[in-house]
N, C-alpha and C. Protein backbone atom coordinates (compact mmCIF):
# COMPACT_ATOMS: atom_id res chain seq x y z
N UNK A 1 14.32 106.38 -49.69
CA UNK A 1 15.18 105.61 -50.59
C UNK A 1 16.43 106.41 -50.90
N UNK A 2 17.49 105.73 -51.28
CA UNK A 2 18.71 106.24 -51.59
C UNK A 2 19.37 105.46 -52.48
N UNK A 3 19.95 106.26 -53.58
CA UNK A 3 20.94 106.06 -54.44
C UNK A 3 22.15 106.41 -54.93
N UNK A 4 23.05 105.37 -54.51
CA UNK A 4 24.29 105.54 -54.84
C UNK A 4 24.55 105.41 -56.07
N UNK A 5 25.85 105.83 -56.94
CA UNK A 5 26.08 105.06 -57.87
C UNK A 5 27.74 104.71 -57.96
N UNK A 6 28.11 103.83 -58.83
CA UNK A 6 29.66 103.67 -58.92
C UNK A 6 29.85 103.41 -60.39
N UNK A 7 29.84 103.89 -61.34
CA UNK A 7 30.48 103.63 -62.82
C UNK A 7 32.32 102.58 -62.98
N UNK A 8 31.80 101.37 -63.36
CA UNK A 8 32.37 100.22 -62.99
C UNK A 8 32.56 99.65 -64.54
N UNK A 9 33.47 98.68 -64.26
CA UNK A 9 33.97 97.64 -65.44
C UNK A 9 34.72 98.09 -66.87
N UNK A 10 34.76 97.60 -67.47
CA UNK A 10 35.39 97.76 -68.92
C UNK A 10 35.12 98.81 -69.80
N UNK A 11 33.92 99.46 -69.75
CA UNK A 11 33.20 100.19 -70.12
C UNK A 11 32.49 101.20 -69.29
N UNK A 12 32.82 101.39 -67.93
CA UNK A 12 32.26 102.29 -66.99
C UNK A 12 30.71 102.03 -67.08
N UNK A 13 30.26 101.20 -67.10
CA UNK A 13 28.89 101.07 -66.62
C UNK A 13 28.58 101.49 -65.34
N UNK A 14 27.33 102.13 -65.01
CA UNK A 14 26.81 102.26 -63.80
C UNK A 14 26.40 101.36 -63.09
N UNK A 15 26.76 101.16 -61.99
CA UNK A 15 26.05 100.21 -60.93
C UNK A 15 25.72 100.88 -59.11
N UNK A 16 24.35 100.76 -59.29
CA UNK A 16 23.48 101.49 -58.57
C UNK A 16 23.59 101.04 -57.18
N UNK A 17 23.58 101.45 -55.79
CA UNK A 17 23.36 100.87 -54.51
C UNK A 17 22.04 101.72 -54.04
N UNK A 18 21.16 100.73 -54.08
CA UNK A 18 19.58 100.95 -53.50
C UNK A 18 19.17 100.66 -52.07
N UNK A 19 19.12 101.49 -51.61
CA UNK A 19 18.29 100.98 -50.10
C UNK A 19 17.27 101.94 -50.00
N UNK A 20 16.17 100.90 -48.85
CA UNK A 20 15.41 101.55 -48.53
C UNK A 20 15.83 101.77 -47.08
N UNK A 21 15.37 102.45 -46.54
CA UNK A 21 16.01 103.54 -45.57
C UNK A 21 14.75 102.81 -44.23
N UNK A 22 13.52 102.75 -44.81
CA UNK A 22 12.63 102.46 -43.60
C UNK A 22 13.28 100.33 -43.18
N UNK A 23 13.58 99.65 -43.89
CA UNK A 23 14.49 98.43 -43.52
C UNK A 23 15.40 98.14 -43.78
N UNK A 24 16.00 99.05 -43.90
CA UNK A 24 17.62 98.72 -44.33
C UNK A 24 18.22 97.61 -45.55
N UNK A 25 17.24 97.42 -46.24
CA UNK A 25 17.34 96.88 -46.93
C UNK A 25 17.80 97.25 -48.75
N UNK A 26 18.99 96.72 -48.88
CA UNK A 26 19.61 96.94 -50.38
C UNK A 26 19.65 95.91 -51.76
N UNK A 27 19.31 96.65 -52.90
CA UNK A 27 19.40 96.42 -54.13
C UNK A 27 20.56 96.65 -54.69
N UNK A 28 21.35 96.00 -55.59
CA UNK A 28 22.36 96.39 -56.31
C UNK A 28 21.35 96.35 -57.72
N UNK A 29 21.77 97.67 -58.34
CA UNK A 29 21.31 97.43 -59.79
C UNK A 29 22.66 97.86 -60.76
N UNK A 30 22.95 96.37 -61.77
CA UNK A 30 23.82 95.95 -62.72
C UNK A 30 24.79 95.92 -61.64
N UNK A 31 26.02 95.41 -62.25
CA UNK A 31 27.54 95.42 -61.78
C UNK A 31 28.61 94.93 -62.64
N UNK A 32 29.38 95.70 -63.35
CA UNK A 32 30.50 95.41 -64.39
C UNK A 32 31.75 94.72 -63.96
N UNK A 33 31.70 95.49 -62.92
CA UNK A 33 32.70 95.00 -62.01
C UNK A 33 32.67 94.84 -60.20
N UNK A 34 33.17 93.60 -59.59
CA UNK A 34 32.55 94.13 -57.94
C UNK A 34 34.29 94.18 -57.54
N UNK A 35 34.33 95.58 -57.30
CA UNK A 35 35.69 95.98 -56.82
C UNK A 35 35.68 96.70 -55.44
N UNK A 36 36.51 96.65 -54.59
CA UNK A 36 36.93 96.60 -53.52
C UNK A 36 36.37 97.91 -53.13
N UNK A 37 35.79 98.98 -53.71
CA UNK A 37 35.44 100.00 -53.67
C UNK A 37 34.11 99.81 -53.72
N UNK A 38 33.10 98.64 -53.93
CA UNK A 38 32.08 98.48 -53.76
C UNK A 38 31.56 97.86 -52.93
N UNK A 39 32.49 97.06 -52.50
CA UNK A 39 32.29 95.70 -51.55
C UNK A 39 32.32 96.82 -50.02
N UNK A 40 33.22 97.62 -50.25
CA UNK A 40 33.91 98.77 -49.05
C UNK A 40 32.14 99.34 -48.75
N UNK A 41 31.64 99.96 -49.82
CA UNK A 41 30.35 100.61 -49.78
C UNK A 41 29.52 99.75 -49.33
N UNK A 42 29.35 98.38 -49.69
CA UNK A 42 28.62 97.23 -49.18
C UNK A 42 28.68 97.31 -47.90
N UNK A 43 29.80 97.14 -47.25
CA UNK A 43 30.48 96.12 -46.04
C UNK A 43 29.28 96.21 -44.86
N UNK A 44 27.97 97.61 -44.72
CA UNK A 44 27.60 97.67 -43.90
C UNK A 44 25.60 97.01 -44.34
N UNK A 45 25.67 96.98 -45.38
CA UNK A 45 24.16 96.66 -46.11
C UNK A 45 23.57 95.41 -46.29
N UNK A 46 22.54 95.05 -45.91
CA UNK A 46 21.70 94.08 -45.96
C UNK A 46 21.08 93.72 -47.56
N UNK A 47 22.41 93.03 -48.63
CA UNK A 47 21.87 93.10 -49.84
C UNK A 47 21.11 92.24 -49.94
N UNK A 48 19.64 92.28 -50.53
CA UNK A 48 18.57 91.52 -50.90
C UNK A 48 18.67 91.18 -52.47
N UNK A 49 19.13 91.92 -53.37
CA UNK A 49 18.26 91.38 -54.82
C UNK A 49 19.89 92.26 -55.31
N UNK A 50 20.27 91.71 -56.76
CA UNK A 50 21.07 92.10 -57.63
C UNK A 50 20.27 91.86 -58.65
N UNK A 51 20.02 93.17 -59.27
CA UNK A 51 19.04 93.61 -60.23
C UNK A 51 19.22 94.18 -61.70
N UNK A 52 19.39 92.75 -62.25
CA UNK A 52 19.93 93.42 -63.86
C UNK A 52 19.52 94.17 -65.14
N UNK A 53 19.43 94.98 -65.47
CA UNK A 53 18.40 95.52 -66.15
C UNK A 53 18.82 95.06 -68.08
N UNK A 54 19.87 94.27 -67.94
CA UNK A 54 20.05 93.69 -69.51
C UNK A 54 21.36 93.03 -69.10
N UNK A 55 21.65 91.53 -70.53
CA UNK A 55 22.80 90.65 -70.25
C UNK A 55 23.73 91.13 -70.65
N UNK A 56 24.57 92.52 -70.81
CA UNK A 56 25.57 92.41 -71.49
C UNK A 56 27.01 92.53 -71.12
N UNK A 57 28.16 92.06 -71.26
CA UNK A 57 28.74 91.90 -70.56
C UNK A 57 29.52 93.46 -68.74
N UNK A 58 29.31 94.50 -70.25
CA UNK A 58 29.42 95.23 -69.10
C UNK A 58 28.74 95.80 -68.13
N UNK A 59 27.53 94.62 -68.05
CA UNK A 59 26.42 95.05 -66.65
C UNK A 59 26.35 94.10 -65.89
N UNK A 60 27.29 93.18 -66.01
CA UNK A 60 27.08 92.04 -65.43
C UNK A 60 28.44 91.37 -65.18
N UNK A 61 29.82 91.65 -65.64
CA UNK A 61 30.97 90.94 -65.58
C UNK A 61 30.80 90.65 -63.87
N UNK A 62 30.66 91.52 -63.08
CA UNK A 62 31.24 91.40 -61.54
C UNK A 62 29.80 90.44 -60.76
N UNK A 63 28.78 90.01 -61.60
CA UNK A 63 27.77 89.32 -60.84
C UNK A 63 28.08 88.56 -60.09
N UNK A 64 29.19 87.57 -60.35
CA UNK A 64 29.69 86.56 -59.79
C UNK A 64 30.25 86.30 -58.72
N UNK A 65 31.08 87.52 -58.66
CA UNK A 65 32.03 88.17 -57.33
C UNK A 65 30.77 88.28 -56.26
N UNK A 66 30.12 89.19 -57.04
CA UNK A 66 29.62 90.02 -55.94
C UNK A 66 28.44 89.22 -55.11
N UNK A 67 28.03 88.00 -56.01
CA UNK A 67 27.13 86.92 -55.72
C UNK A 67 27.74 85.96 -54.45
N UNK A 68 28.89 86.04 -54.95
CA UNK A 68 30.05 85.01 -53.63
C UNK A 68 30.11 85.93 -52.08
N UNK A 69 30.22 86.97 -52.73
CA UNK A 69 29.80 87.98 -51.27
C UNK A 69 28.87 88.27 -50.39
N UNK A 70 27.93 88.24 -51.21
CA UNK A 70 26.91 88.23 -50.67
C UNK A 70 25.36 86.92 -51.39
N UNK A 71 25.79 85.31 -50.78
CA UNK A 71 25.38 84.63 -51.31
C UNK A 71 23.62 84.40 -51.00
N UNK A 72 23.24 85.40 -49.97
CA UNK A 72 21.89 85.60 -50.08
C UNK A 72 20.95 86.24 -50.70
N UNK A 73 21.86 87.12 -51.45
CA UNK A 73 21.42 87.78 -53.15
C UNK A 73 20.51 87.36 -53.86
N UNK A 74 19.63 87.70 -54.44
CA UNK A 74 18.68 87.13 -55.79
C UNK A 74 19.37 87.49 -56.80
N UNK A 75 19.99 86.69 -57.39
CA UNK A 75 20.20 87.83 -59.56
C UNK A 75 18.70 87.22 -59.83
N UNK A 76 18.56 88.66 -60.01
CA UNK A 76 17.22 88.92 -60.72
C UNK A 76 17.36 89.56 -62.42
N UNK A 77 16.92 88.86 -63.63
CA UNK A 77 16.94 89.42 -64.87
C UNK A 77 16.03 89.11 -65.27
N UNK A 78 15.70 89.87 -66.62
CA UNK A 78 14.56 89.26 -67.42
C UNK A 78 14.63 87.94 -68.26
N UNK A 79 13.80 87.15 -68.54
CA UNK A 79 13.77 85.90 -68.71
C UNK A 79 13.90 85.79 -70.26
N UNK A 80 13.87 87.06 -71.04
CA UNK A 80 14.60 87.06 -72.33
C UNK A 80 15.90 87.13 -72.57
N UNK A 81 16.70 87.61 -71.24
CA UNK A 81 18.23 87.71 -71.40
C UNK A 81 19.12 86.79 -70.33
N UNK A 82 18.34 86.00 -69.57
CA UNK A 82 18.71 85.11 -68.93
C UNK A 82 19.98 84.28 -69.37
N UNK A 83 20.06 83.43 -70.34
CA UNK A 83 21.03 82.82 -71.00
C UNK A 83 22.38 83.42 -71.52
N UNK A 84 22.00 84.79 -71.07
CA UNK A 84 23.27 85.84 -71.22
C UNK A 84 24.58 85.55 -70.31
N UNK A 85 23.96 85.13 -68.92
CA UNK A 85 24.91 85.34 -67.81
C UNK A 85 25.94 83.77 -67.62
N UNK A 86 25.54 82.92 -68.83
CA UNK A 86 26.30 81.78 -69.14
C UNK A 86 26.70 81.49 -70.08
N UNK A 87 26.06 82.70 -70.89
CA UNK A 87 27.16 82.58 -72.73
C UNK A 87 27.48 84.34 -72.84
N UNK A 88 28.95 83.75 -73.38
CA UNK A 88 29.71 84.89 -73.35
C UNK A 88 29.60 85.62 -74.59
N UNK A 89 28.94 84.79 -75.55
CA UNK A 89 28.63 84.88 -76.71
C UNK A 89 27.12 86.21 -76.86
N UNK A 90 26.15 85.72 -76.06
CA UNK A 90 24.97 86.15 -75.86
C UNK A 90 25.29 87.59 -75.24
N UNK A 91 26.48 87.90 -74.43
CA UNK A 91 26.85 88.29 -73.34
C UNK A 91 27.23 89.82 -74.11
N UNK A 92 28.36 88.63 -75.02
CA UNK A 92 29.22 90.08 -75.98
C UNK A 92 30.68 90.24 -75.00
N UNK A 93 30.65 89.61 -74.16
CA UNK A 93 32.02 89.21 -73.40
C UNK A 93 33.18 89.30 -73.83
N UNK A 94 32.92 88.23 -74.92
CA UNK A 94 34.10 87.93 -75.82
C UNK A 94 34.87 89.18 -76.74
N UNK A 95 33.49 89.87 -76.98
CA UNK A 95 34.56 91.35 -77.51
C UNK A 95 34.88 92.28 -76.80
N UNK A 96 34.45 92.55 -75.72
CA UNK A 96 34.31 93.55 -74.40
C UNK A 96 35.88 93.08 -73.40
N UNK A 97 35.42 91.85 -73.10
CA UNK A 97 36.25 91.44 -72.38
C UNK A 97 36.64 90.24 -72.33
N UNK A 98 37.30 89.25 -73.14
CA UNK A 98 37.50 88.02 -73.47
C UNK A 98 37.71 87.30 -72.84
N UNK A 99 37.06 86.45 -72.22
CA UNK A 99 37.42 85.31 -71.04
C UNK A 99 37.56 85.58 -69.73
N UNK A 100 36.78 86.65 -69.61
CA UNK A 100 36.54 86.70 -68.12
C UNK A 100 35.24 86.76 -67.66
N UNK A 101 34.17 85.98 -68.05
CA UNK A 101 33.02 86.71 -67.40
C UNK A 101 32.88 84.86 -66.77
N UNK A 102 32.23 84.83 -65.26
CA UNK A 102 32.29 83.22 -64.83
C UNK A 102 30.50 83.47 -64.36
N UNK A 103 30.50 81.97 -65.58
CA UNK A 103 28.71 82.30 -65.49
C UNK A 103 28.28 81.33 -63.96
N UNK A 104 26.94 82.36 -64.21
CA UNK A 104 26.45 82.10 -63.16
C UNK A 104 25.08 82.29 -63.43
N UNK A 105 23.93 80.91 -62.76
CA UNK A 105 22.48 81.32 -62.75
C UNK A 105 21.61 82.62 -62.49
N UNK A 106 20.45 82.96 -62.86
CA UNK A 106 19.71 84.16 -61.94
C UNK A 106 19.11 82.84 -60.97
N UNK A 107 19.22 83.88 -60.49
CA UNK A 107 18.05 83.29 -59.14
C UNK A 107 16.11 83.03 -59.42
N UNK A 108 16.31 84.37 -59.93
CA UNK A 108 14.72 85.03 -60.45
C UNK A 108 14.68 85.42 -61.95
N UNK A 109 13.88 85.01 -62.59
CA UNK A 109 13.91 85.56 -63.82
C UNK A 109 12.40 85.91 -64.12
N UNK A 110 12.16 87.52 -64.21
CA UNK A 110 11.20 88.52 -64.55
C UNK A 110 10.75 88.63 -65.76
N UNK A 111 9.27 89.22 -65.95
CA UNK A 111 8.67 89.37 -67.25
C UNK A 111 7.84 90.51 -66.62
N UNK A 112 7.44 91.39 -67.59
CA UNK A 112 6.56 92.89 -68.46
C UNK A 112 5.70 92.60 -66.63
N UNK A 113 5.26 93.88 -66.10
CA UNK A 113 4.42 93.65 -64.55
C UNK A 113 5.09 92.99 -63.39
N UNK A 114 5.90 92.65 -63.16
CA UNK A 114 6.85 91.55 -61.94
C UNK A 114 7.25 92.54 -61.24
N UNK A 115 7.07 92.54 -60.04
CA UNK A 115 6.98 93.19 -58.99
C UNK A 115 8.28 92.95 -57.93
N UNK A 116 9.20 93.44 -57.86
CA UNK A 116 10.40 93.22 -56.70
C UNK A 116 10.32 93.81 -55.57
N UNK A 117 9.67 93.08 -54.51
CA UNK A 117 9.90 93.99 -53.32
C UNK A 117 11.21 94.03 -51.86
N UNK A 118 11.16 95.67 -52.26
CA UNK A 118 12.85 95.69 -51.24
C UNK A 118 12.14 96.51 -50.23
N UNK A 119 12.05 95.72 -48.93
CA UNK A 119 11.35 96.77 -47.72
C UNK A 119 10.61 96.97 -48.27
N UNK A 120 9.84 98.48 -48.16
CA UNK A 120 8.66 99.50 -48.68
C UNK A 120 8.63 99.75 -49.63
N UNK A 121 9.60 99.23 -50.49
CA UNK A 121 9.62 99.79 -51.80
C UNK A 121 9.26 98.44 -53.04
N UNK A 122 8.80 99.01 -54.25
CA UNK A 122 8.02 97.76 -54.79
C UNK A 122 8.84 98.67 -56.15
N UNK A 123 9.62 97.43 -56.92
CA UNK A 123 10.21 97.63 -57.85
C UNK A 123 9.16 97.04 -59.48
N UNK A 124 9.16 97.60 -60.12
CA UNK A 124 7.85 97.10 -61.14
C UNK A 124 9.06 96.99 -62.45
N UNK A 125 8.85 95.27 -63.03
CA UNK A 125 9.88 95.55 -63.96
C UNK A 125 8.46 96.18 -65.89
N UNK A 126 9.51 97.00 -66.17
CA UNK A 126 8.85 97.18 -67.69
C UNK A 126 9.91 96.53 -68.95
N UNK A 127 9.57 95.84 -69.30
CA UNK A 127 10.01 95.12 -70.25
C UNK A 127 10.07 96.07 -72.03
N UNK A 128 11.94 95.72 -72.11
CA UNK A 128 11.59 97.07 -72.95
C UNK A 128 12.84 96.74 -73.99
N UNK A 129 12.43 96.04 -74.58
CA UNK A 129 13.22 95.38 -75.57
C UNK A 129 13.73 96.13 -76.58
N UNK A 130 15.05 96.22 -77.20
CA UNK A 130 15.53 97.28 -78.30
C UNK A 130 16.68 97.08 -78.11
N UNK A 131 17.66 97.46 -77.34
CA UNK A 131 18.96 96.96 -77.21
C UNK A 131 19.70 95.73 -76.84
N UNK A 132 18.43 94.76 -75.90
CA UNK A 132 18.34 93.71 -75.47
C UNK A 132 16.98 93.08 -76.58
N UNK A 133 16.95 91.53 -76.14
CA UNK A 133 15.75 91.04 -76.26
C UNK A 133 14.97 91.10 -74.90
N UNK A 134 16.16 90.87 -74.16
CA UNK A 134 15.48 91.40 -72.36
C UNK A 134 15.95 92.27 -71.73
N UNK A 135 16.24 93.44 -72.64
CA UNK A 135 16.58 94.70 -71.19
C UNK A 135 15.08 94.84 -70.58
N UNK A 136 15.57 95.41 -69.51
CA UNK A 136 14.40 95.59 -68.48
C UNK A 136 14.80 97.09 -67.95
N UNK A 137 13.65 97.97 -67.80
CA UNK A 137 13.58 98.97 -66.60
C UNK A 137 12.95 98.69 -65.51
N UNK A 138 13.32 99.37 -64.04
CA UNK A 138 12.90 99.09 -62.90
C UNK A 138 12.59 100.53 -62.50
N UNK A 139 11.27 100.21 -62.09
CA UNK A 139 10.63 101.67 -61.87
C UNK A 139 10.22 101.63 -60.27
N UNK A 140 10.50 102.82 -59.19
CA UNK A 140 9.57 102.74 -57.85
C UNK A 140 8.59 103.66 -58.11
N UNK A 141 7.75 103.77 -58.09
CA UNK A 141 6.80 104.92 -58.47
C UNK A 141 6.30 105.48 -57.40
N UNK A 142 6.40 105.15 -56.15
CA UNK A 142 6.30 105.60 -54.80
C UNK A 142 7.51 107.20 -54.96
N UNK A 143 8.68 106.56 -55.22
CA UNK A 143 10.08 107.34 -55.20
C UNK A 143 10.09 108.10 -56.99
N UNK A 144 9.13 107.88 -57.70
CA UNK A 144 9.21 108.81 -58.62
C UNK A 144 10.63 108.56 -59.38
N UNK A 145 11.40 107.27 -59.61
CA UNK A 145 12.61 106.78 -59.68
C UNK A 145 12.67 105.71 -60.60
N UNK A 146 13.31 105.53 -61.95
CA UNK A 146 13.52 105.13 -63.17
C UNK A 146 14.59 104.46 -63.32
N UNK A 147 15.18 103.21 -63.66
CA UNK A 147 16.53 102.44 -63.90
C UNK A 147 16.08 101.89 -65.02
N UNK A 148 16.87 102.74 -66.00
CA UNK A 148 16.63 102.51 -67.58
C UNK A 148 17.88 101.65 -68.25
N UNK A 149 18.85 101.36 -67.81
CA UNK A 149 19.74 100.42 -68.20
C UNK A 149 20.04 100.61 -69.30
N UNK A 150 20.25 100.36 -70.32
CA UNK A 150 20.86 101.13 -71.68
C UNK A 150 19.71 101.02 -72.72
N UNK A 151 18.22 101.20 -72.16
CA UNK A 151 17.41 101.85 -73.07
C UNK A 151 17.46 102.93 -73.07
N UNK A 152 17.19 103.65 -72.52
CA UNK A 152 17.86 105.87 -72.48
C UNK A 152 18.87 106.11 -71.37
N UNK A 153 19.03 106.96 -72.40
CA UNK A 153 19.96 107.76 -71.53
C UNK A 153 19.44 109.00 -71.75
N UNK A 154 20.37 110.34 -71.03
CA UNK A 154 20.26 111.34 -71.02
C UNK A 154 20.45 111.81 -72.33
N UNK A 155 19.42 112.26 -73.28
CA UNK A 155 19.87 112.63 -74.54
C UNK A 155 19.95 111.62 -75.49
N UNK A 156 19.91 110.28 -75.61
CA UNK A 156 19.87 109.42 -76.38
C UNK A 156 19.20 108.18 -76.00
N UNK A 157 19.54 107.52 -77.03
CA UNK A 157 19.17 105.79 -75.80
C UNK A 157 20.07 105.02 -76.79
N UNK A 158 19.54 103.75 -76.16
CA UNK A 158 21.04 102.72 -76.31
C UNK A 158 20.58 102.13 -77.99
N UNK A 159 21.85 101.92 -78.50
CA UNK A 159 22.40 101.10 -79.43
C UNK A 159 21.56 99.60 -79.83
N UNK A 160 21.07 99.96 -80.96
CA UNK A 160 20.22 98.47 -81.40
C UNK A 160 21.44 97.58 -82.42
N UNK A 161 22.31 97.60 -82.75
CA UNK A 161 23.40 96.83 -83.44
C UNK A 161 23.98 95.93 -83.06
N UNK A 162 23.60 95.39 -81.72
CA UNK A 162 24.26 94.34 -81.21
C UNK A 162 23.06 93.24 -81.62
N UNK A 163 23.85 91.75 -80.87
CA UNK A 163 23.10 91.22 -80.67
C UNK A 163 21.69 90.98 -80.12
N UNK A 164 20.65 90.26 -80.61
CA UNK A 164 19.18 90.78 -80.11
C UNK A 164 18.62 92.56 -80.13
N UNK A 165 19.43 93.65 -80.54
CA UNK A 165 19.05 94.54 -80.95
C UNK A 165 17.63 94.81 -81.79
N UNK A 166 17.40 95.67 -81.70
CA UNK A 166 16.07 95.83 -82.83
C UNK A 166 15.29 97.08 -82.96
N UNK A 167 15.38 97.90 -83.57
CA UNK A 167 14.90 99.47 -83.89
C UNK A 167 13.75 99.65 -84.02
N UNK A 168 12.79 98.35 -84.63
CA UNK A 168 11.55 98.60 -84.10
C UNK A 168 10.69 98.39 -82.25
N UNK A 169 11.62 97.59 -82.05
CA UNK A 169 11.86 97.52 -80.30
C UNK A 169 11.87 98.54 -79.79
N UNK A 170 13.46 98.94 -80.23
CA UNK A 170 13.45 100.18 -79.33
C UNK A 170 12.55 101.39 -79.30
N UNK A 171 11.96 101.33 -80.57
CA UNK A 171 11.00 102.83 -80.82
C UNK A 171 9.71 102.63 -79.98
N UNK A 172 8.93 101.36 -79.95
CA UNK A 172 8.30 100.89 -79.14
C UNK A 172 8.56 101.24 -77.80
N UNK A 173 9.40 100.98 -76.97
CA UNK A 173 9.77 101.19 -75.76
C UNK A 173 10.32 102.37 -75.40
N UNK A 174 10.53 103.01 -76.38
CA UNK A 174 10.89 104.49 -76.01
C UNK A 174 10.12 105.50 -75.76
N UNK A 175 8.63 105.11 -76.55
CA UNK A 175 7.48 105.33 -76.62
C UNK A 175 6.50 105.05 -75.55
N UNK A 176 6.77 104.16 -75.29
CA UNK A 176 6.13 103.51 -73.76
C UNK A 176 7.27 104.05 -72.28
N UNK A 177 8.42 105.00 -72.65
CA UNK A 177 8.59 105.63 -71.59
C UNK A 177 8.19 107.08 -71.41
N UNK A 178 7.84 107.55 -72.90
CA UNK A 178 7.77 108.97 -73.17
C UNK A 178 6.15 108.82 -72.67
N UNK A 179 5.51 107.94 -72.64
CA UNK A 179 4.14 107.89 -72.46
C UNK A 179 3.71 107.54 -70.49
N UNK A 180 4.70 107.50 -70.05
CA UNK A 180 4.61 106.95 -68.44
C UNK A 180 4.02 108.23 -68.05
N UNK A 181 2.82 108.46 -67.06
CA UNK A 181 2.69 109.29 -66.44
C UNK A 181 3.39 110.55 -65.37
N UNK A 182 3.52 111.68 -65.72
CA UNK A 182 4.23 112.46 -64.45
C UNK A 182 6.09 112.30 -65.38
N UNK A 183 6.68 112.47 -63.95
CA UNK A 183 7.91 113.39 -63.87
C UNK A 183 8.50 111.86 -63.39
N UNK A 184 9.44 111.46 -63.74
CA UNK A 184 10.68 110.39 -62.72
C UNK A 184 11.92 110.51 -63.08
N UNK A 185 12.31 110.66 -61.87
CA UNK A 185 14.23 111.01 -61.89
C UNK A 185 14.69 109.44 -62.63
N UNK A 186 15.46 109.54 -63.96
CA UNK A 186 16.04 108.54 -64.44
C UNK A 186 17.62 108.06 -64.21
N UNK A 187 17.84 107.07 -64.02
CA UNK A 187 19.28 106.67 -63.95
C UNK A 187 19.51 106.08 -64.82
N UNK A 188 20.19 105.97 -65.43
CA UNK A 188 20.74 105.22 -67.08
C UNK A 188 21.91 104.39 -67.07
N UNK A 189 21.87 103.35 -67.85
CA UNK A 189 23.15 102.29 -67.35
C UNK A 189 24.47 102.86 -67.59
N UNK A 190 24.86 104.18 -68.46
CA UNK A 190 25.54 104.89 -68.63
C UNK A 190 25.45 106.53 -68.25
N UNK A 191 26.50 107.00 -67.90
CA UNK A 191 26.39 108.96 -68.15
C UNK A 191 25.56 109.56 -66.97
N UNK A 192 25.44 110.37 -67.07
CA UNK A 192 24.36 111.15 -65.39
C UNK A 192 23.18 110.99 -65.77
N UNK A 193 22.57 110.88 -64.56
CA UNK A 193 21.16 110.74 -64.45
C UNK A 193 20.47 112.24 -65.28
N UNK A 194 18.98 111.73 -65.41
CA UNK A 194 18.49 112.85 -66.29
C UNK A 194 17.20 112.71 -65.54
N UNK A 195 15.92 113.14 -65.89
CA UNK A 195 14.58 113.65 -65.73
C UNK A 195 13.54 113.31 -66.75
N UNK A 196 12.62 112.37 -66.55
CA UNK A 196 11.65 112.63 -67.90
C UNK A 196 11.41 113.62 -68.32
N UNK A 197 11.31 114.49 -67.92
CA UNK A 197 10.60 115.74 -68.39
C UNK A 197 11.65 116.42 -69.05
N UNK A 198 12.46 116.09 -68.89
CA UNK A 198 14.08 116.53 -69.84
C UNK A 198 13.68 115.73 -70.76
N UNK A 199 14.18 114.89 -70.95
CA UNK A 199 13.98 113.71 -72.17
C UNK A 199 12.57 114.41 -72.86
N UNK A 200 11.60 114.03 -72.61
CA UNK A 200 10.60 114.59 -73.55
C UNK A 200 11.17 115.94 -74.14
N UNK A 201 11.75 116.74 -73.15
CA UNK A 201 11.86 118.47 -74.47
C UNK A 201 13.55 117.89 -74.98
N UNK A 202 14.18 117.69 -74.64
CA UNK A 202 15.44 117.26 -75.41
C UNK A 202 15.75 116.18 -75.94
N UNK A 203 15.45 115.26 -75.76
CA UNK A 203 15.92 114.01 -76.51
C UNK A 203 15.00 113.89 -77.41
N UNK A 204 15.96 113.99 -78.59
CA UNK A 204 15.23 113.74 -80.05
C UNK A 204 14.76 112.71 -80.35
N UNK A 205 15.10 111.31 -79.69
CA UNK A 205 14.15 110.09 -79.67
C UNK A 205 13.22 109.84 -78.96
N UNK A 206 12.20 111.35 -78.20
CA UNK A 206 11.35 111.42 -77.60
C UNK A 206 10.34 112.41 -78.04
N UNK A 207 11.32 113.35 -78.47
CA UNK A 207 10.50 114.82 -79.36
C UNK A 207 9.64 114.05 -80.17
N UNK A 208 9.80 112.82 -80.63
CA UNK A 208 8.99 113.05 -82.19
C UNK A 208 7.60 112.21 -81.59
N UNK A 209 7.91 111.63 -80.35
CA UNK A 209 6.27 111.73 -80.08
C UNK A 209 5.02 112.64 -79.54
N UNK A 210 6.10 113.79 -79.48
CA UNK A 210 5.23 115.01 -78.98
C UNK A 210 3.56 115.76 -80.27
């Protein structure tokens, strides 16, 4: 497996290029923006699934584009934030980026166990509500590999003050990552990738379940 990344849109969100290497087969995870610099990285990949890990506008502005490009795509989201990608409202659009986000259906809409398979690789969504009502992480556990979307980050995790936010959510789910078995390289919808095993000794919203 391989991961690219490109920090994209209004807000530099991350958006991930996934392939598996044994079928050539690619995942996009989030997209803020699909700019010519991604499409360029595309131009040679067999994209299967666009994989959202929450509705907000800056993980999702470029879905649309990038859906027209490649119209054999799945948008895949969780089925709590679904209604995101057609209200700009739900979205947070409107303060981020006002009148530009052009909705568009998922294809697939996921819940807590849902299984995405790209080639050899089997994507497991964990449902992990706190910043979203449906952010989602996507875990390969084959690849020891984490897409936490703006539930953690390196050193923190995401913001419950928005819409559908919720602090008892998030403590819940932060808890249920500090509790995952073993070591997995994390990617975060923001900032550089980090390490569970980092997070547990440094991130203070992980220390206190020690």
């Amino acid at each position: 497996m391989t991961v690219e990344s490109l920090a994209l849109g209004p807000v530099s969100a991350n958006t991930y290029i996934v392939t598996d290497e044994k079928s050539g087969e690619t995942a996009i995870i989030d997209c803020g923006e699909c700019t010519a610099e991604l499409l360029e990285r595309l131009n040679d990949k067999n994209v299967k699934y666009i994989l959202l890990t929450h509705g907000h506008a800056d993980h999702i502005l470029g879905v649309y584009d990038l859906k027209k490009a490649f119209p054999e795509a799945k948008i895949v989201i969780h089925k709590e934030d679904a209604a995101c990608l057609t209200n700009e409202m739900l979205s947070i659009a409107f303060s981020i980026a006002p009148h530009t986000q052009k909705n568009i259906d998922p294809d697939i809409t996921v819940d807590e166990g849902d299984i995405i398979t790209l080639g050899s690789l089997d994507f497991r969504v964990m449902h992990t509500p706190g910043h979203t009502k449906g952010s989602a992480c996507y875990y390969v556990e084959s690849e020891r590999t984490l897409f936490t979307g703006d539930t953690l980050f390196c050193l923190t995790v995401g913001r419950t003050d928005l819409f559908g936010g919720s602090d008892e959510d998030m403590y819940t789910s932060v808890k249920r990552l500090y509790e995952m078995p073993g070591d997995y390289t994390i990617y975060p919808g923001h900032n550089r990738a980090t390490t569970m095993e980092y997070e547990r000794r440094r991130n203070r919203y992980m220390r206190r379940f020690k």
